[in-house]
N, C-alpha and C. Protein backbone atom coordinates (compact mmCIF):
# COMPACT_ATOMS: atom_id res chain seq x y z
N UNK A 1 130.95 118.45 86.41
CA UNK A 1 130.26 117.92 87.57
C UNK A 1 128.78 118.30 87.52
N UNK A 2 128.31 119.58 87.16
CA UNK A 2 127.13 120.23 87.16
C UNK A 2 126.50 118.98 85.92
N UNK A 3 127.21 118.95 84.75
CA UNK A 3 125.80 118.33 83.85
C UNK A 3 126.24 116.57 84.50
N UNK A 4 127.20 115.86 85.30
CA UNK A 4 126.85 114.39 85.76
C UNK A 4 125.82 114.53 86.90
N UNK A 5 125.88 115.58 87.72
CA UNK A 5 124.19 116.04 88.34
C UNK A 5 123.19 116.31 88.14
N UNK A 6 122.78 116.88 86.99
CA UNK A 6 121.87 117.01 86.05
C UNK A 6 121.42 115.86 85.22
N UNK A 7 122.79 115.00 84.88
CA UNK A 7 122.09 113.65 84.11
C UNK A 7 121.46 112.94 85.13
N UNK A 8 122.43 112.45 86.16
CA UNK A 8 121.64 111.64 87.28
C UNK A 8 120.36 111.86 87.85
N UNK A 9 119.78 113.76 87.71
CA UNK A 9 118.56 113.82 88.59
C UNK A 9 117.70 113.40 86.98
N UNK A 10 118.16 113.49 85.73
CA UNK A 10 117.33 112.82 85.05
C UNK A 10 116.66 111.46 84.80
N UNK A 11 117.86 110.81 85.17
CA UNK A 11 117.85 109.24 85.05
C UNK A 11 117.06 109.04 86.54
N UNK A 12 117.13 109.39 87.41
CA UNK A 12 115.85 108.60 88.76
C UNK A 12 114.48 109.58 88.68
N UNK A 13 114.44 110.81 87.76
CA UNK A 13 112.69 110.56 87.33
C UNK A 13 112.84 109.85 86.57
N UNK A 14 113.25 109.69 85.26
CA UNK A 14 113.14 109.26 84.41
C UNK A 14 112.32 107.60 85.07
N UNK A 15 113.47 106.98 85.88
CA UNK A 15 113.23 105.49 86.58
C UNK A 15 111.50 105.57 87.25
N UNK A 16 111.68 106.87 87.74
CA UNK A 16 109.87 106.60 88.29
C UNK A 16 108.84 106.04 87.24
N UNK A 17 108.94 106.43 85.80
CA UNK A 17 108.43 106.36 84.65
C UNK A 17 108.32 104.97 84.07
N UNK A 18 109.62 104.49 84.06
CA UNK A 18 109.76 103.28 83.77
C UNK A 18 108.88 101.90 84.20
N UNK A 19 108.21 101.08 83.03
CA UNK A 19 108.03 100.17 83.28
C UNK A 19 108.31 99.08 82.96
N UNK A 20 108.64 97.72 83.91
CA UNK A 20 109.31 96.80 84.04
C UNK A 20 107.86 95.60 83.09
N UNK A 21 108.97 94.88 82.09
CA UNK A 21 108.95 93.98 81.74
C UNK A 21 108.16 92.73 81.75
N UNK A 22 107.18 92.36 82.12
CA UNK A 22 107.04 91.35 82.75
C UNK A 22 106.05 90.15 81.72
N UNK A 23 105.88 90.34 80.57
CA UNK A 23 105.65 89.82 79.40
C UNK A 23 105.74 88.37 79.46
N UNK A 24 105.30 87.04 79.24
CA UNK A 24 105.63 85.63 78.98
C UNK A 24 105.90 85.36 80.73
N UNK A 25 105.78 85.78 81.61
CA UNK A 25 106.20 85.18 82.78
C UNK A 25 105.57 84.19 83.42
N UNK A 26 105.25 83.65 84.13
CA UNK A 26 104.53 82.78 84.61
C UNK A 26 104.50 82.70 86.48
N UNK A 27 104.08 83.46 87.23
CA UNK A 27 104.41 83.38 88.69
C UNK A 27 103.07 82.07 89.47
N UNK A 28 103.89 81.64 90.24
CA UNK A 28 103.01 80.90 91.56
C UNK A 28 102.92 81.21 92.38
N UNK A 29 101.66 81.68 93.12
CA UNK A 29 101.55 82.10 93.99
C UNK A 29 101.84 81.05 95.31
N UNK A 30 102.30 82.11 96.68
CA UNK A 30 102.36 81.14 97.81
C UNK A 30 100.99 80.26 98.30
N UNK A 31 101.36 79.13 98.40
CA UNK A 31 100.13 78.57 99.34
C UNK A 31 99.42 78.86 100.41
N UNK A 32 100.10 79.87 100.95
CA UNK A 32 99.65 80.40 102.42
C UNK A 32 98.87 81.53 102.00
N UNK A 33 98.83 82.15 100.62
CA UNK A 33 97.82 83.58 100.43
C UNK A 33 96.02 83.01 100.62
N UNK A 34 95.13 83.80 100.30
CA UNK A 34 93.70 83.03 100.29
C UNK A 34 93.78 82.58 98.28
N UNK A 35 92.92 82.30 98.04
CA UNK A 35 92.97 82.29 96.32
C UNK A 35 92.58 83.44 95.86
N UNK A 36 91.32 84.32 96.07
CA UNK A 36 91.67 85.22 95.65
C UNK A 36 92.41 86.51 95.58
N UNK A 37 93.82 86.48 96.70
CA UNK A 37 94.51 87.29 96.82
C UNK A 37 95.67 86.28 95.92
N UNK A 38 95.77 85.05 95.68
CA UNK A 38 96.65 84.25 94.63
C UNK A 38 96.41 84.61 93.34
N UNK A 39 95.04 84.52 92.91
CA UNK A 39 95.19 84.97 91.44
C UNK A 39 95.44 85.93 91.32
N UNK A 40 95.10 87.18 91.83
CA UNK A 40 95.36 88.71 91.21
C UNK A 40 96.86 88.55 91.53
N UNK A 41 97.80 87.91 92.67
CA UNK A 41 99.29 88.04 92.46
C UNK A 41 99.57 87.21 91.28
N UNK A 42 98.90 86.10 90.85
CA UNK A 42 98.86 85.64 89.27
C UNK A 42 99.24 86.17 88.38
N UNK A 43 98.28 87.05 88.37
CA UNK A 43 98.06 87.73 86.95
C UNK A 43 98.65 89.55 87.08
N UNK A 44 98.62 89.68 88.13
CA UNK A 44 98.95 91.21 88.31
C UNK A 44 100.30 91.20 89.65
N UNK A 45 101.73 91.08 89.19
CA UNK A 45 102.88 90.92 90.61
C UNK A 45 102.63 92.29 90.84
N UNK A 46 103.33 92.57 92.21
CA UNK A 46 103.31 93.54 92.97
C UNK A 46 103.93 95.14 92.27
N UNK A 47 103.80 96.05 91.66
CA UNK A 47 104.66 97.27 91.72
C UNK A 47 105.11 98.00 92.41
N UNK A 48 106.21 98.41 93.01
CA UNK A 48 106.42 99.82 93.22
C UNK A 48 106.99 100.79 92.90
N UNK A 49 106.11 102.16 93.25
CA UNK A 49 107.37 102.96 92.26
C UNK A 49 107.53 104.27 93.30
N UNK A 50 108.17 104.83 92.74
CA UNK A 50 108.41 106.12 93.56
C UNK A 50 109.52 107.26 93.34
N UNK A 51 109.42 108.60 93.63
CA UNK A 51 110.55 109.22 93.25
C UNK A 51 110.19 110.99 93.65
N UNK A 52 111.11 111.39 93.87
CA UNK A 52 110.71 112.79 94.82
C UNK A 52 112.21 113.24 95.73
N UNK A 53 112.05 114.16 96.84
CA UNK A 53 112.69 114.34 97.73
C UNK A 53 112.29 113.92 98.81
N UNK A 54 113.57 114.14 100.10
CA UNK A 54 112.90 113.53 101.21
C UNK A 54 113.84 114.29 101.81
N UNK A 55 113.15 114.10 103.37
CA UNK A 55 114.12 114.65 104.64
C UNK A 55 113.96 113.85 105.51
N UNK A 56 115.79 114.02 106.52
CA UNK A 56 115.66 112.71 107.38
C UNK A 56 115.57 113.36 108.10
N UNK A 57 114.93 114.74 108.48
CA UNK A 57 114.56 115.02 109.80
C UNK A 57 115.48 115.08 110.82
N UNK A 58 116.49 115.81 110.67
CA UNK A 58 117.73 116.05 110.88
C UNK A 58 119.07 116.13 110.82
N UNK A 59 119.94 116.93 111.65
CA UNK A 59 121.16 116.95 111.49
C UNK A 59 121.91 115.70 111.36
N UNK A 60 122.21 115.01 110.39
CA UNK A 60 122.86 113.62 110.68
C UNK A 60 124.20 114.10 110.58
N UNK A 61 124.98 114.84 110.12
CA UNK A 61 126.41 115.28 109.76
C UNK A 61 127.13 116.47 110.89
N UNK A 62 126.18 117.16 111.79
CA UNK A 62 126.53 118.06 112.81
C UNK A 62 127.17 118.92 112.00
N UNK A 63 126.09 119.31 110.70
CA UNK A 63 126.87 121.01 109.95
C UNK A 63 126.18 121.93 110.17
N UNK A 64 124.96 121.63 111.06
CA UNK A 64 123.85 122.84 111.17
C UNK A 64 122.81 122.49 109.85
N UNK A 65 122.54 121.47 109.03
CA UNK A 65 121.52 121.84 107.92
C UNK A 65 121.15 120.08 108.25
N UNK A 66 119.71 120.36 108.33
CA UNK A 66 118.86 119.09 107.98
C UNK A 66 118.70 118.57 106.73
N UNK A 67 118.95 116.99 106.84
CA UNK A 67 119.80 116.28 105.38
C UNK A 67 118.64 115.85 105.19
N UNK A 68 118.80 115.55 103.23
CA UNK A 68 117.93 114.88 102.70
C UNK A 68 118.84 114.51 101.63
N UNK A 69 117.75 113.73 100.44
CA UNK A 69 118.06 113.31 99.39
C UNK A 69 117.37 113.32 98.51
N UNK A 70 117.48 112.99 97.42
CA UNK A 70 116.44 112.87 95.92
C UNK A 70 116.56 110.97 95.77
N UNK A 71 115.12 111.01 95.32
CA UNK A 71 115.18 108.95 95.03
C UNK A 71 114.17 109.00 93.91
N UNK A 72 114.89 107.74 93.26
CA UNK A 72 113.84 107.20 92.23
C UNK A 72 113.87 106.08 92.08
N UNK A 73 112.80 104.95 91.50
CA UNK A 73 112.57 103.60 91.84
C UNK A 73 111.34 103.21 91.16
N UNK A 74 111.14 102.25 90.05
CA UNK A 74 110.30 101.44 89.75
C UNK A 74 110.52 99.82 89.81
N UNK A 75 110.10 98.77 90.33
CA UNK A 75 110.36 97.72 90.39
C UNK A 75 108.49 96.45 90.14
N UNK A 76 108.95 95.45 89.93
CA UNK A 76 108.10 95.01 89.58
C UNK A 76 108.15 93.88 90.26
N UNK A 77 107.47 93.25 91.40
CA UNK A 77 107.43 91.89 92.08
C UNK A 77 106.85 90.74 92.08
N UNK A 78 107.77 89.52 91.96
CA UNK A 78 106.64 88.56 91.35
C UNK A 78 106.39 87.49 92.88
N UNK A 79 105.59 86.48 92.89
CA UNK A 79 105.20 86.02 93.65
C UNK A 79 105.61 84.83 94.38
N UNK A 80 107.12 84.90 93.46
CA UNK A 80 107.93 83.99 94.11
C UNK A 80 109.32 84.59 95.20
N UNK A 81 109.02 86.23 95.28
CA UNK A 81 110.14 87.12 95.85
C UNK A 81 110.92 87.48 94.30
N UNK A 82 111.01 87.44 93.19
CA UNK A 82 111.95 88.06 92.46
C UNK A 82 111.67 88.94 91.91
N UNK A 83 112.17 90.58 91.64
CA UNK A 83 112.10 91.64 90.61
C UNK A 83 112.47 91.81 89.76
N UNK A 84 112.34 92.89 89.17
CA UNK A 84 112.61 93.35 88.03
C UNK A 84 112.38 94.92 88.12
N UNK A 85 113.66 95.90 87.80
CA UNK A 85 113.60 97.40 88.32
C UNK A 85 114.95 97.94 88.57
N UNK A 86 114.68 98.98 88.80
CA UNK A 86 115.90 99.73 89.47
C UNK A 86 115.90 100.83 90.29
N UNK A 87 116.89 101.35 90.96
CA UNK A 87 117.16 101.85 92.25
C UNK A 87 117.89 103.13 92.09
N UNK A 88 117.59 104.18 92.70
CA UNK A 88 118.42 105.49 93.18
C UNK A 88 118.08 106.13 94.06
N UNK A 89 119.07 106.53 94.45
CA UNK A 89 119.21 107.30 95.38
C UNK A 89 120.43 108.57 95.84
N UNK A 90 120.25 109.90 95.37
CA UNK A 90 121.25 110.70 95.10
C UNK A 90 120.93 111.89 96.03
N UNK A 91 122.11 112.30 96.98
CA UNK A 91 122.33 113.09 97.29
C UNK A 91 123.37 114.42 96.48
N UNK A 92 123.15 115.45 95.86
CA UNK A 92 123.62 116.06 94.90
C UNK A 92 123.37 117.55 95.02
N UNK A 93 124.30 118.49 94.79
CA UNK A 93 124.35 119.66 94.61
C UNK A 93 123.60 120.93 95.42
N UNK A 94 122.56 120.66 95.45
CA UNK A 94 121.80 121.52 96.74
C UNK A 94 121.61 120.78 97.87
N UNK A 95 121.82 119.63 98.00
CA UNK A 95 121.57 119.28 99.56
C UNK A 95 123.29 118.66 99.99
N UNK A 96 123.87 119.53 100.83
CA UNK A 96 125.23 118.77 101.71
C UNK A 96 125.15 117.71 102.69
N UNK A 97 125.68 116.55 102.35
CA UNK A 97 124.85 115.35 102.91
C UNK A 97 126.57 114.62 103.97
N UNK A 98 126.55 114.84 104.72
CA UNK A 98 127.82 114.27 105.47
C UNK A 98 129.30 114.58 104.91
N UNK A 99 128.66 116.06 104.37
CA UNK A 99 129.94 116.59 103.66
C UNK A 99 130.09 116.25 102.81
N UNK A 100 129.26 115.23 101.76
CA UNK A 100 129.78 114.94 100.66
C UNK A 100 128.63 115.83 99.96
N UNK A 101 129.24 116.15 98.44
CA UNK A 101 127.96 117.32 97.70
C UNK A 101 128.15 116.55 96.81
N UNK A 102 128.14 114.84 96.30
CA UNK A 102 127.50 114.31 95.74
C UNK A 102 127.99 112.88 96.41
N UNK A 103 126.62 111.88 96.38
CA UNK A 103 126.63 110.54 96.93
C UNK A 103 125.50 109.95 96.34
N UNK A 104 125.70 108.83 95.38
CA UNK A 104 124.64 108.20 94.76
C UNK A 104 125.32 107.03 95.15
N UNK A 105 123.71 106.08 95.10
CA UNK A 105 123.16 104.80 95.29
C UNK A 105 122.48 104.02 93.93
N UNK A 106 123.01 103.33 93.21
CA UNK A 106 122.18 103.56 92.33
C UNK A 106 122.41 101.53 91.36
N UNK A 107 121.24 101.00 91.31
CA UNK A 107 121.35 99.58 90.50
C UNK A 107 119.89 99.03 90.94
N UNK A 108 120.50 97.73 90.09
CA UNK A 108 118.96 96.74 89.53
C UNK A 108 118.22 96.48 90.85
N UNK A 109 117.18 96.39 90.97
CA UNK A 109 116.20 95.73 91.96
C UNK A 109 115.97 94.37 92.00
N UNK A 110 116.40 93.56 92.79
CA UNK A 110 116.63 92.00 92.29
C UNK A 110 115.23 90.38 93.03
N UNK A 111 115.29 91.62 94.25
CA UNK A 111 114.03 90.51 94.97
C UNK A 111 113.49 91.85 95.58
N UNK A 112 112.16 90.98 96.10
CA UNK A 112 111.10 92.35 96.89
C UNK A 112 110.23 91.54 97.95
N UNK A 113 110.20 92.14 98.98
CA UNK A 113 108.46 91.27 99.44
C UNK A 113 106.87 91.41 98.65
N UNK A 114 106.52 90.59 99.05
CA UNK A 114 105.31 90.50 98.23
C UNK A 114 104.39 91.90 98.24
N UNK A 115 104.03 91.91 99.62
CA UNK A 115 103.51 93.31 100.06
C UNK A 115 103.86 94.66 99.48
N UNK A 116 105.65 94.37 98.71
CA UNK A 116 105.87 95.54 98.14
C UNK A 116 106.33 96.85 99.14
N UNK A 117 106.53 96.76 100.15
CA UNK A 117 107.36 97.38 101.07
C UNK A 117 108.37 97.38 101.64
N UNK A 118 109.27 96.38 100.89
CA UNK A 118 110.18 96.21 100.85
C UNK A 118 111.06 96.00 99.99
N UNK A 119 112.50 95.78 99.07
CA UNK A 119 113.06 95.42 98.15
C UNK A 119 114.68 95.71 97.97
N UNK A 120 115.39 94.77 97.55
CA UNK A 120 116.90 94.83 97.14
C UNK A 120 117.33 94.88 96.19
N UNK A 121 118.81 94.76 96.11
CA UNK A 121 119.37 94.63 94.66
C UNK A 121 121.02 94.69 95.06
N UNK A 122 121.76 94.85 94.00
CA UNK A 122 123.36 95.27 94.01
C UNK A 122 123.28 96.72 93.91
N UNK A 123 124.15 97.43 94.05
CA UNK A 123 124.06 98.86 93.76
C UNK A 123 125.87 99.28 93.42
N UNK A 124 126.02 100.21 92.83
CA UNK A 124 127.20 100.39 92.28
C UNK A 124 127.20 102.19 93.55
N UNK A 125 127.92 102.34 94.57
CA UNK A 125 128.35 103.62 95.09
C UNK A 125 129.15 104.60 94.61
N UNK A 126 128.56 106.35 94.61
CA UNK A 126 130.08 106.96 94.06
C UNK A 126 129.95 107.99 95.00
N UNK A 127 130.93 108.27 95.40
CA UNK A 127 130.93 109.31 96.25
C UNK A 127 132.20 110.62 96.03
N UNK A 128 131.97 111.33 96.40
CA UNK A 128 133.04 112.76 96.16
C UNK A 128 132.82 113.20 97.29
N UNK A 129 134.78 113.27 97.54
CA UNK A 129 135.02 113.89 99.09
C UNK A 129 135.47 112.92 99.63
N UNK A 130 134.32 112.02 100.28
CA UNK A 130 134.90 111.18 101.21
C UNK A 130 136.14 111.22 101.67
N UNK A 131 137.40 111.02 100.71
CA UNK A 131 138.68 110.41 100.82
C UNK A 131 139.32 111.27 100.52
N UNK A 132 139.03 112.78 100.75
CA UNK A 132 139.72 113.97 100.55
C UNK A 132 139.04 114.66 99.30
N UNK A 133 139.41 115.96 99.19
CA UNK A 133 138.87 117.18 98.36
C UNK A 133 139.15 116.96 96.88
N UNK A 134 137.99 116.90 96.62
CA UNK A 134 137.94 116.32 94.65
C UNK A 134 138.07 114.97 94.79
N UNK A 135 138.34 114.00 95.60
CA UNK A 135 138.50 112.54 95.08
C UNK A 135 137.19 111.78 94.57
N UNK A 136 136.89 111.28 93.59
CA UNK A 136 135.74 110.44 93.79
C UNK A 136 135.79 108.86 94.01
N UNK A 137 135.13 108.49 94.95
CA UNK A 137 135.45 106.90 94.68
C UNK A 137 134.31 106.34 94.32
N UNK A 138 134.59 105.42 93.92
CA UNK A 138 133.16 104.37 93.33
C UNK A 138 133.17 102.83 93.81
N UNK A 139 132.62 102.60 94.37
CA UNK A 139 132.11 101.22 95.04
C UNK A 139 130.84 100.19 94.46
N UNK A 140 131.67 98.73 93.86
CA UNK A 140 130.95 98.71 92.89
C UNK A 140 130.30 97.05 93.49
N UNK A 141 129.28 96.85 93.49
CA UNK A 141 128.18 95.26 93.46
C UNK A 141 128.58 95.39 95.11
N UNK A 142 127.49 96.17 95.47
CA UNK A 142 127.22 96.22 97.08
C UNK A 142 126.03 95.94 97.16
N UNK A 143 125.26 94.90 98.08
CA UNK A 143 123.77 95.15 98.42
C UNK A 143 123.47 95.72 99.06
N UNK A 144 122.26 96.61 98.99
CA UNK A 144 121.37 97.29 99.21
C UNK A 144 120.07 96.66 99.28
N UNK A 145 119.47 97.20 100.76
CA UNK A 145 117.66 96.98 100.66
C UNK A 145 117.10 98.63 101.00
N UNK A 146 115.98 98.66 100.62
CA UNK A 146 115.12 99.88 100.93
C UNK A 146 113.95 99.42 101.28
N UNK A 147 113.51 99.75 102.56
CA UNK A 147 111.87 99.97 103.44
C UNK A 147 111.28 101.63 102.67
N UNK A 148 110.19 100.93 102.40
CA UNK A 148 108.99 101.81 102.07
C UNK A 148 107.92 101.95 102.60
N UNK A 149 107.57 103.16 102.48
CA UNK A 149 105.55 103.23 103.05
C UNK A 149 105.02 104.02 101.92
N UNK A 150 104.10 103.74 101.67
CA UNK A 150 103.35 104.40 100.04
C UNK A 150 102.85 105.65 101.11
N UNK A 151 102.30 106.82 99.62
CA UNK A 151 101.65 108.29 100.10
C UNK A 151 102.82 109.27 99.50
N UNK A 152 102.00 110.12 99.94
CA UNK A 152 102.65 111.61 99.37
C UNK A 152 103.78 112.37 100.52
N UNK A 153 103.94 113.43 100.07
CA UNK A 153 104.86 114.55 101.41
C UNK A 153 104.13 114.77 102.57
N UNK A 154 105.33 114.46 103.46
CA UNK A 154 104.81 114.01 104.92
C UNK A 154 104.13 112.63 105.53
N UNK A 155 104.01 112.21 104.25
CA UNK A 155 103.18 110.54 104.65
C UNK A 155 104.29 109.39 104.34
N UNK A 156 104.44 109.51 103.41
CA UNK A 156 105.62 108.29 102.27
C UNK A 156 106.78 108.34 103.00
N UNK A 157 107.60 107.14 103.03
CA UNK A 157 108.88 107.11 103.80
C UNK A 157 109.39 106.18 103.30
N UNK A 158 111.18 106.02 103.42
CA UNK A 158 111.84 105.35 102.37
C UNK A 158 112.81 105.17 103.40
N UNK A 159 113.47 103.99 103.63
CA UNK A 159 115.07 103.30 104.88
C UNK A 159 115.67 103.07 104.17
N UNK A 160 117.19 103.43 103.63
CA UNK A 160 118.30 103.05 102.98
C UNK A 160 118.98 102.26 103.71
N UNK A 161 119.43 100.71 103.61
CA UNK A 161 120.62 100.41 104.07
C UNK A 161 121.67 99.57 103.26
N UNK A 162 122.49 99.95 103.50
CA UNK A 162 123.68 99.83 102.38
C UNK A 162 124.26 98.60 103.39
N UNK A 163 124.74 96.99 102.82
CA UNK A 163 125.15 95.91 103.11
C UNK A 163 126.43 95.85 103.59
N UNK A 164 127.26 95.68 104.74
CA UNK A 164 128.65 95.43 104.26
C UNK A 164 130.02 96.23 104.11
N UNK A 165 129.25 97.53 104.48
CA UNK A 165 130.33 98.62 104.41
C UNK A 165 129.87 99.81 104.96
N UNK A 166 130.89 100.82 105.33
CA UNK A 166 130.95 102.08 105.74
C UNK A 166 129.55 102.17 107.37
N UNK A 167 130.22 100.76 108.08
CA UNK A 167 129.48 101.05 109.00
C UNK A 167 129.76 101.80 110.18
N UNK A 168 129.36 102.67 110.92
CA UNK A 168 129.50 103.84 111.70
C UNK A 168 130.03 104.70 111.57
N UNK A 169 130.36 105.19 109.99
CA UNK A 169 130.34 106.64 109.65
C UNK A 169 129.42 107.10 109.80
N UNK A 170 129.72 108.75 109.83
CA UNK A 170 128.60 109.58 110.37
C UNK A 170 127.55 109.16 108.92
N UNK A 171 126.03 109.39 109.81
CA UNK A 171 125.03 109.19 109.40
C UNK A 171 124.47 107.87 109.76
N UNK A 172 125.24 107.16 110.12
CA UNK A 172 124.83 105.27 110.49
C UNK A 172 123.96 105.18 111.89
N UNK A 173 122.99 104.87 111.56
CA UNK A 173 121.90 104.87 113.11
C UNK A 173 122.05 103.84 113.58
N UNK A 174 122.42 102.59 113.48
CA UNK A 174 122.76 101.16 114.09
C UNK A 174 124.31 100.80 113.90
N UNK A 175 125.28 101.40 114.47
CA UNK A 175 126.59 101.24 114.41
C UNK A 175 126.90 99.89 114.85
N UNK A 176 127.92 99.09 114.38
CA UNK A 176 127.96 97.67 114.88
C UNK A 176 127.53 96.74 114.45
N UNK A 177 126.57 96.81 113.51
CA UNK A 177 126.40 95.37 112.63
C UNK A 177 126.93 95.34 111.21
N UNK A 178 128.04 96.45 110.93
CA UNK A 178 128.87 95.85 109.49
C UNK A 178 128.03 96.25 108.26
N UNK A 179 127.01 97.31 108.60
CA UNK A 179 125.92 97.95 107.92
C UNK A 179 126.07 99.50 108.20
N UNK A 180 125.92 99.56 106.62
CA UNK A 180 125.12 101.61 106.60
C UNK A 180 124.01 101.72 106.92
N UNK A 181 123.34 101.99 108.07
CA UNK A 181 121.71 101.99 107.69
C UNK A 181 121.30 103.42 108.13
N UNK A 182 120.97 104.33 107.19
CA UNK A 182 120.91 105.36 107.27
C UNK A 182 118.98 105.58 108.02
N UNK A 183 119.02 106.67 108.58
CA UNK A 183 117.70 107.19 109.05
C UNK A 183 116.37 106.72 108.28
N UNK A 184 115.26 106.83 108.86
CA UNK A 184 113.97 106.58 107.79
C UNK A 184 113.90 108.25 107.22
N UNK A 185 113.45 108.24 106.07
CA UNK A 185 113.47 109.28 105.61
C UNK A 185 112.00 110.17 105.10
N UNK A 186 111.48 110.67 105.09
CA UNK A 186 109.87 111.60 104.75
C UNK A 186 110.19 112.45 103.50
N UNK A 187 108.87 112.03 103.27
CA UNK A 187 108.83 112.43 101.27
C UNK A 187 108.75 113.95 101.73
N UNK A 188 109.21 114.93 100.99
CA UNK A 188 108.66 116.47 101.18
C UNK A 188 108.51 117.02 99.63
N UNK A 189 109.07 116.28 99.03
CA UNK A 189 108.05 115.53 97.50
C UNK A 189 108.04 114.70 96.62
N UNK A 190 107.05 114.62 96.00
CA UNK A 190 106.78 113.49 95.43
C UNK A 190 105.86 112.53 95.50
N UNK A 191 105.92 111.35 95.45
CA UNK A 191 105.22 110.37 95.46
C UNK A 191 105.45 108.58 95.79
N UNK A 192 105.33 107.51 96.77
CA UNK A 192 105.68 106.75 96.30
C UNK A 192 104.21 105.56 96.67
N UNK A 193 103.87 104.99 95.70
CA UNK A 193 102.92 103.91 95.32
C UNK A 193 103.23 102.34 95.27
N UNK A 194 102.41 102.00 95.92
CA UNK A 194 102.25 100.33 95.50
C UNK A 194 100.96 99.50 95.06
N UNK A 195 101.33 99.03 93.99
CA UNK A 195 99.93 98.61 93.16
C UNK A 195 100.11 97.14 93.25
């Protein structure tokens, strides 16, 4: 268990690092931008990247310890809404997150807003615990979107919401719409950017 925690916190820096593809493409910009905010989405689509810790600024689980997580994320946006990138998001080993001591989020980045403060994808879930002591389950081609704000610790902020499932288990701030949507969350490190 210790080195699939150790690989995973490798693989979402690692993802901050990563850059996406975007070679031979060809994007059009919307008609509604001015032109010169069209060509530079032309020639240069949107990035974002990001990766660090965060805290949601409280007890979401009622164990006495304020939850966070570890995330990582590079994606690349073109100007028609489609990406290119990928996604994590792991709760793991030093932080106890709704009782589970490991919960990853983790797949491709598939569309984004232009602005880059926003973006989706499928995500494959695994969780340990949940369903009793040692079980792990894995939940696989779920969508996921994530809200962003660029900046550093204490500035940068990141919204997980998971599509379709596990809605109003503990941690769910909008119970009732058939959605996980977990807290906004604050960098306490790291970094996340949009170019």
């Amino acid at each position: 268990m210790k080195r699939l925690i150790q690989r995973t916190q490798v693989i979402a820096v690692a993802l901050v690092f990563a850059a996406c593809d975007t070679s031979g493409s060809a994007f059009t910009p919307p008609t509604t931008l001015s032109a010169d905010r069209a060509t530079t989405l032309a020639t240069h689509p949107v990035q974002v990247t990001g990766g660090g810790t965060t805290t949601f600024g409280a007890d979401l689980d009622g164990d006495g310890d304020v939850d966070g997580s570890h995330f990582g994320f590079s994606a690349v946006i073109a100007s028609d809404g489609s990406a290119q990138g990928h996604f994590t998001c792991l709760m793991a080993g030093n932080a106890d997150f709704l009782g589970l001591h490991v919960m990853a989020v983790q797949g491709p980045v598939t569309n984004g807003a232009l602005d880059g403060h926003s973006f989706s994808g499928t995500a494959t879930v695994k969780v340990l615990n949940a369903f009793g002591p040692g079980v792990e389950s894995i939940f696989r081609d779920i969508p996921f979107v994530v809200t962003v704000t660029p900046g550093g610790p204490g500035v940068a902020t990141l919204q997980l919401t998971v599509l379709g499932v596990f809605d109003g288990v503990p941690g769910d701030v909008a119970t009732g719409n058939g959605n996980y949507d977990l807290a906004r969350e604050t960098l306490t490190t790291g970094q996340i950017a949009i170019q």
